[in-house]
Protein backbone atom coordinates (compact mmCIF):
# COMPACT_ATOMS: atom_id res chain seq x y z
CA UNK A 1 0.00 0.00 0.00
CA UNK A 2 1.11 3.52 -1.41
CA UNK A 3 1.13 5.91 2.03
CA UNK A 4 -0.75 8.71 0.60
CA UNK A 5 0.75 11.47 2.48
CA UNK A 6 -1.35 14.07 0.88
CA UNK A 7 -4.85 12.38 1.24
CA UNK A 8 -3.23 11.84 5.26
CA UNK A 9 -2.61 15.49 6.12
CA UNK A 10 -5.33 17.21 4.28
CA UNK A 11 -7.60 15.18 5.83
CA UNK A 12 -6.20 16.08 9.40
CA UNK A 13 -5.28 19.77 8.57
CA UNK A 14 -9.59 20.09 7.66
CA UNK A 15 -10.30 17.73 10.38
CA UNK A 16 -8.73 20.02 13.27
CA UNK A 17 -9.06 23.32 11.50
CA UNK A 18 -6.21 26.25 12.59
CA UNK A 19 -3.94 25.52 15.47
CA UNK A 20 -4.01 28.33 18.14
CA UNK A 21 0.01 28.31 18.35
CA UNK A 22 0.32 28.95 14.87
CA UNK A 23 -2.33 31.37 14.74
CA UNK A 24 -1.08 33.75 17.37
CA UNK A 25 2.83 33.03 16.43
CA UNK A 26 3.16 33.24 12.56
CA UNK A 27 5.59 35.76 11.53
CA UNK A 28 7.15 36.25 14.73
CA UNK A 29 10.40 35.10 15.54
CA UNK A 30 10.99 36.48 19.44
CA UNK A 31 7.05 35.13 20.53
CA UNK A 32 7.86 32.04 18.38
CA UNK A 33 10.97 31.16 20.44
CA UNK A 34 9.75 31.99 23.58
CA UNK A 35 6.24 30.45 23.60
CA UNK A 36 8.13 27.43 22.19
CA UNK A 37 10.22 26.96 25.34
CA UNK A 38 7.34 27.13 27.12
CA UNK A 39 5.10 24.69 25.40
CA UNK A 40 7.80 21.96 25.83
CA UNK A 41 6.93 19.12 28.15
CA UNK A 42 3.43 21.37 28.14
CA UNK A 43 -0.05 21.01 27.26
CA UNK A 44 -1.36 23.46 24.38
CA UNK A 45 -3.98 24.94 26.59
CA UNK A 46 -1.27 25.65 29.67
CA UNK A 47 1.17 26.86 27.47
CA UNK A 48 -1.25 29.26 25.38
CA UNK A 49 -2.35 31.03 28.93
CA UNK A 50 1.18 31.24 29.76
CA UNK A 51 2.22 32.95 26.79
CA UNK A 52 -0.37 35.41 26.58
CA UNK A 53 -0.02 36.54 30.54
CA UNK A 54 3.85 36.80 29.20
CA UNK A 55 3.38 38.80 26.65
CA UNK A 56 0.79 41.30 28.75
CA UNK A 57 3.65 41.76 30.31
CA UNK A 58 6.50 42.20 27.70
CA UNK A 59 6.90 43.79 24.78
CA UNK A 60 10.19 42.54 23.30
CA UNK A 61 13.16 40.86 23.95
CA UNK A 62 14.63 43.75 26.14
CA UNK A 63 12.13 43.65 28.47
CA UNK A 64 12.63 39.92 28.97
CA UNK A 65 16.09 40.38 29.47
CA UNK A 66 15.43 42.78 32.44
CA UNK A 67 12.75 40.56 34.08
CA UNK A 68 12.60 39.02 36.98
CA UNK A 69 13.49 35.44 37.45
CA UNK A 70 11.00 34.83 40.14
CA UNK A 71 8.48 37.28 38.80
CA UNK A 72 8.83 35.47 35.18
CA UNK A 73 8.50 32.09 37.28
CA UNK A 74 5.02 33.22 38.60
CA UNK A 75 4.14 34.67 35.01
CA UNK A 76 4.18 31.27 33.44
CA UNK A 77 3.29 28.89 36.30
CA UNK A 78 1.86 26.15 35.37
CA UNK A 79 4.52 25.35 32.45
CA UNK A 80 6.75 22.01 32.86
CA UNK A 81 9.55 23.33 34.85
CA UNK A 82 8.80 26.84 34.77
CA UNK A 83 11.51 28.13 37.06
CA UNK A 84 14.02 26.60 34.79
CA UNK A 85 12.38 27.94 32.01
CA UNK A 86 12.53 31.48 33.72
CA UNK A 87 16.17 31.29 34.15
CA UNK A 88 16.46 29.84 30.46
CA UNK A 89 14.85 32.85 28.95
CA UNK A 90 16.50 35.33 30.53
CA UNK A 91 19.76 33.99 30.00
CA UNK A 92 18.58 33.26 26.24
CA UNK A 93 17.02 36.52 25.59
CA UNK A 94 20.32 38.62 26.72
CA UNK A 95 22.75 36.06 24.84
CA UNK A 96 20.66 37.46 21.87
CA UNK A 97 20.97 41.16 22.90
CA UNK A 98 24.44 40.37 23.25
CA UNK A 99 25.43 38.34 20.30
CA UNK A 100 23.03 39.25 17.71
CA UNK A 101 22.00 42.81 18.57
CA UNK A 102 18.38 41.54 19.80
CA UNK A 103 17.05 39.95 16.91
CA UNK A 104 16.11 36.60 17.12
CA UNK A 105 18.61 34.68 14.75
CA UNK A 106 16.68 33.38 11.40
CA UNK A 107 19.08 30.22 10.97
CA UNK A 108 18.93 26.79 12.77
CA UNK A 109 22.98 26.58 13.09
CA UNK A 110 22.74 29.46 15.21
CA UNK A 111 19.65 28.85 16.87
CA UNK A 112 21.47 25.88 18.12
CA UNK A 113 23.60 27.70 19.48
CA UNK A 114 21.27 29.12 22.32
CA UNK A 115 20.99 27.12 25.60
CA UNK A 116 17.62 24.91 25.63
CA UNK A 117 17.21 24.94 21.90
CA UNK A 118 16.50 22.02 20.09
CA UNK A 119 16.11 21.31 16.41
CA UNK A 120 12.36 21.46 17.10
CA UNK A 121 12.49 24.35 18.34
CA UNK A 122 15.13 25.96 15.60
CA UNK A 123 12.62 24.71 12.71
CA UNK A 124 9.75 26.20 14.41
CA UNK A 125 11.13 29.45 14.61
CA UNK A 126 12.63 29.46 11.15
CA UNK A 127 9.55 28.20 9.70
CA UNK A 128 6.89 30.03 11.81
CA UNK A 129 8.64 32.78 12.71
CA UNK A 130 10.40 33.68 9.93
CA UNK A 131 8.38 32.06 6.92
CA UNK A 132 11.48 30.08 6.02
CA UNK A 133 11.75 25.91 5.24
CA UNK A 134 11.73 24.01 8.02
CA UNK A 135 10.21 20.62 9.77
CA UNK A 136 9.40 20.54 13.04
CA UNK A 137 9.80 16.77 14.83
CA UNK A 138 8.62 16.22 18.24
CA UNK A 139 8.32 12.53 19.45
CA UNK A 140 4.72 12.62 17.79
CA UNK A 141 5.97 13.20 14.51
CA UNK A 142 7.95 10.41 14.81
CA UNK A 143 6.26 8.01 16.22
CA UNK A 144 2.98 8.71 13.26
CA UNK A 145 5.04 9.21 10.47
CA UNK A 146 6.47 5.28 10.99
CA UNK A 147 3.33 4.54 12.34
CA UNK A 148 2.25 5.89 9.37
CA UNK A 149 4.82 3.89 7.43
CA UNK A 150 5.83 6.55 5.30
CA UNK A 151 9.41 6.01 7.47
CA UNK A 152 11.11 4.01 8.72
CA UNK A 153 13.22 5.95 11.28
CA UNK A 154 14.76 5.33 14.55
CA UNK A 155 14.65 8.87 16.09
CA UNK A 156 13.41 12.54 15.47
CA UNK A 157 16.98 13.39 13.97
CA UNK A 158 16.42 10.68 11.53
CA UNK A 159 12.72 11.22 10.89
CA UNK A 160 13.60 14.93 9.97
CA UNK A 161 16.19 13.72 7.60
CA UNK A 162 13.73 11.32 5.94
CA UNK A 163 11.29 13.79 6.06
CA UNK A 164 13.05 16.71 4.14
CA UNK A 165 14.02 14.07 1.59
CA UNK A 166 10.43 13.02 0.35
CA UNK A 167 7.54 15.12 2.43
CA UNK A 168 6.39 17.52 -0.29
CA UNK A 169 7.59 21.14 -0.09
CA UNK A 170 4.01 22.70 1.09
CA UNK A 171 3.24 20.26 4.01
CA UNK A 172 7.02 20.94 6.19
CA UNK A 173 5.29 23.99 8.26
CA UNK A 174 2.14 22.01 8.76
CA UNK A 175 3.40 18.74 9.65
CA UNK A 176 4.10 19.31 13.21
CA UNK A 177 0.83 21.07 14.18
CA UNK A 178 -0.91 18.63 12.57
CA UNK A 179 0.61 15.39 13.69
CA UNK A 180 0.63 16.93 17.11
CA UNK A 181 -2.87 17.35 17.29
CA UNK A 182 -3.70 14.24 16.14
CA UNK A 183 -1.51 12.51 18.60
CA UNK A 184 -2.46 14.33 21.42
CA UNK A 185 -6.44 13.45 20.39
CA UNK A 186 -6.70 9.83 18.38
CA UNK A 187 -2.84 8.38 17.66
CA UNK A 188 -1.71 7.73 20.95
CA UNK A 189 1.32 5.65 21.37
CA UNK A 190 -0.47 2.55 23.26
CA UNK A 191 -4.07 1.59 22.07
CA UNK A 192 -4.29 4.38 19.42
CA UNK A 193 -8.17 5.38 18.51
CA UNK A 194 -8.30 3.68 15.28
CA UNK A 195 -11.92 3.36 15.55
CA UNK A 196 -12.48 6.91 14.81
CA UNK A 197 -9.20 8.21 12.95
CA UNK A 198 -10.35 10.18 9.99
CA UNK A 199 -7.33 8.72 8.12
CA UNK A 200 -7.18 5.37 9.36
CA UNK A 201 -8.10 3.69 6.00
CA UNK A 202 -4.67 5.28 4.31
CA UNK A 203 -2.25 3.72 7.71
CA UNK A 204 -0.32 0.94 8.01
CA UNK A 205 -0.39 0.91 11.61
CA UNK A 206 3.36 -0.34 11.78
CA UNK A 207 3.92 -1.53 15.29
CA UNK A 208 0.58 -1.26 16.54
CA UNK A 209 -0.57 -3.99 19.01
CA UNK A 210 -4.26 -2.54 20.02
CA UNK A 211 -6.44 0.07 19.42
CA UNK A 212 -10.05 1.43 20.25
């Protein structure tokens, strides 16, 4: 069975409609970056609060720079580790006043470069932020995309690889909201909800042992 990666994700982009990250995000790289330290190890809905009490309370990256760590650590609580993630940003946001005159860098080599980013993260903010190529891979992305069996991967690195070599040009800055959604709401990783997956008819369902 030809995966039909198109029929897959234009189904799910319809089925869940526009993401609220992407939405509030798009186009800029500083709210990008931050509200994508926040939303990691986070729920959408506790990380969307979080970012918009932040940015009632910022403006820009120089503000963030000059906040304070406990204050910022009350701003965002509930967030996964928020007081790390207050120290992170801080430190972040004046390593960018510092080494590239406050803008947010618009490259993933030296997005890497700032402590607590990840590729995820870089892509995001290239692609989101800045309107450039990217493809975001979290561990759902991975884990649908073999699922899937479009790859056949062994880790986000990989899948990203695979993924820039054969996922068509116009689906890299949807694939992660997508896939993210859908794995938060139907493809869980044990017992996915096969039973009602818009797409399930197109899915191999590589490695899967039970569903609902």
């Amino acid at each position: 069975m030809d995966i039909k990666i198109d029929k897959i994700l234009d189904t799910l982009k319809n089925y869940y409609g526009p993401h609220e990250f992407n939405e509030k995000n798009k186009n800029d790289p500083f709210k990008t970056l931050v509200a994508c330290i926040l939303s990691l190890r986070t729920k959408d809905e506790v990380t969307n609060k979080a970012s918009k009490r932040l940015f009632l309370e910022i403006k820009g990256i120089k503000n963030l720079s000059e906040m304070d760590e406990e204050k910022l650590a009350e701003t965002i609580y509930p967030v996964g580790f928020y007081k790390t993630k207050a120290k992170r940003l801080i430190e972040m946001s004046q390593k960018i006043i510092r080494d590239y005159k406050g803008i947010v860098p618009d490259s993933i080599d030296e997005l890497l470069k700032l402590k607590g980013v990840g590729r995820k993260t870089a892509n995001l903010v290239v692609s989101l932020g800045y309107g450039k190529d990217g493809i975001c891979v979290d561990t759902h992305v991975h884990r649908i995309s073999n699922r899937f069996g479009y790859v056949k991967t062994k880790n986000p690195f990989e899948t990203e690889m695979a993924l820039r070599k054969k996922l068509p040009l116009k689906y890299w800055k949807l694939i992660n909201f997508i896939l993210v959604e859908h794995g938060q709401n139907v493809c869980a990783p044990i017992s996915p909800k096969c039973s009602i997956c818009p797409v399930s008819k197109y899915c191999r369902k590589v490695g899967v042992k039970t569903s609902r």
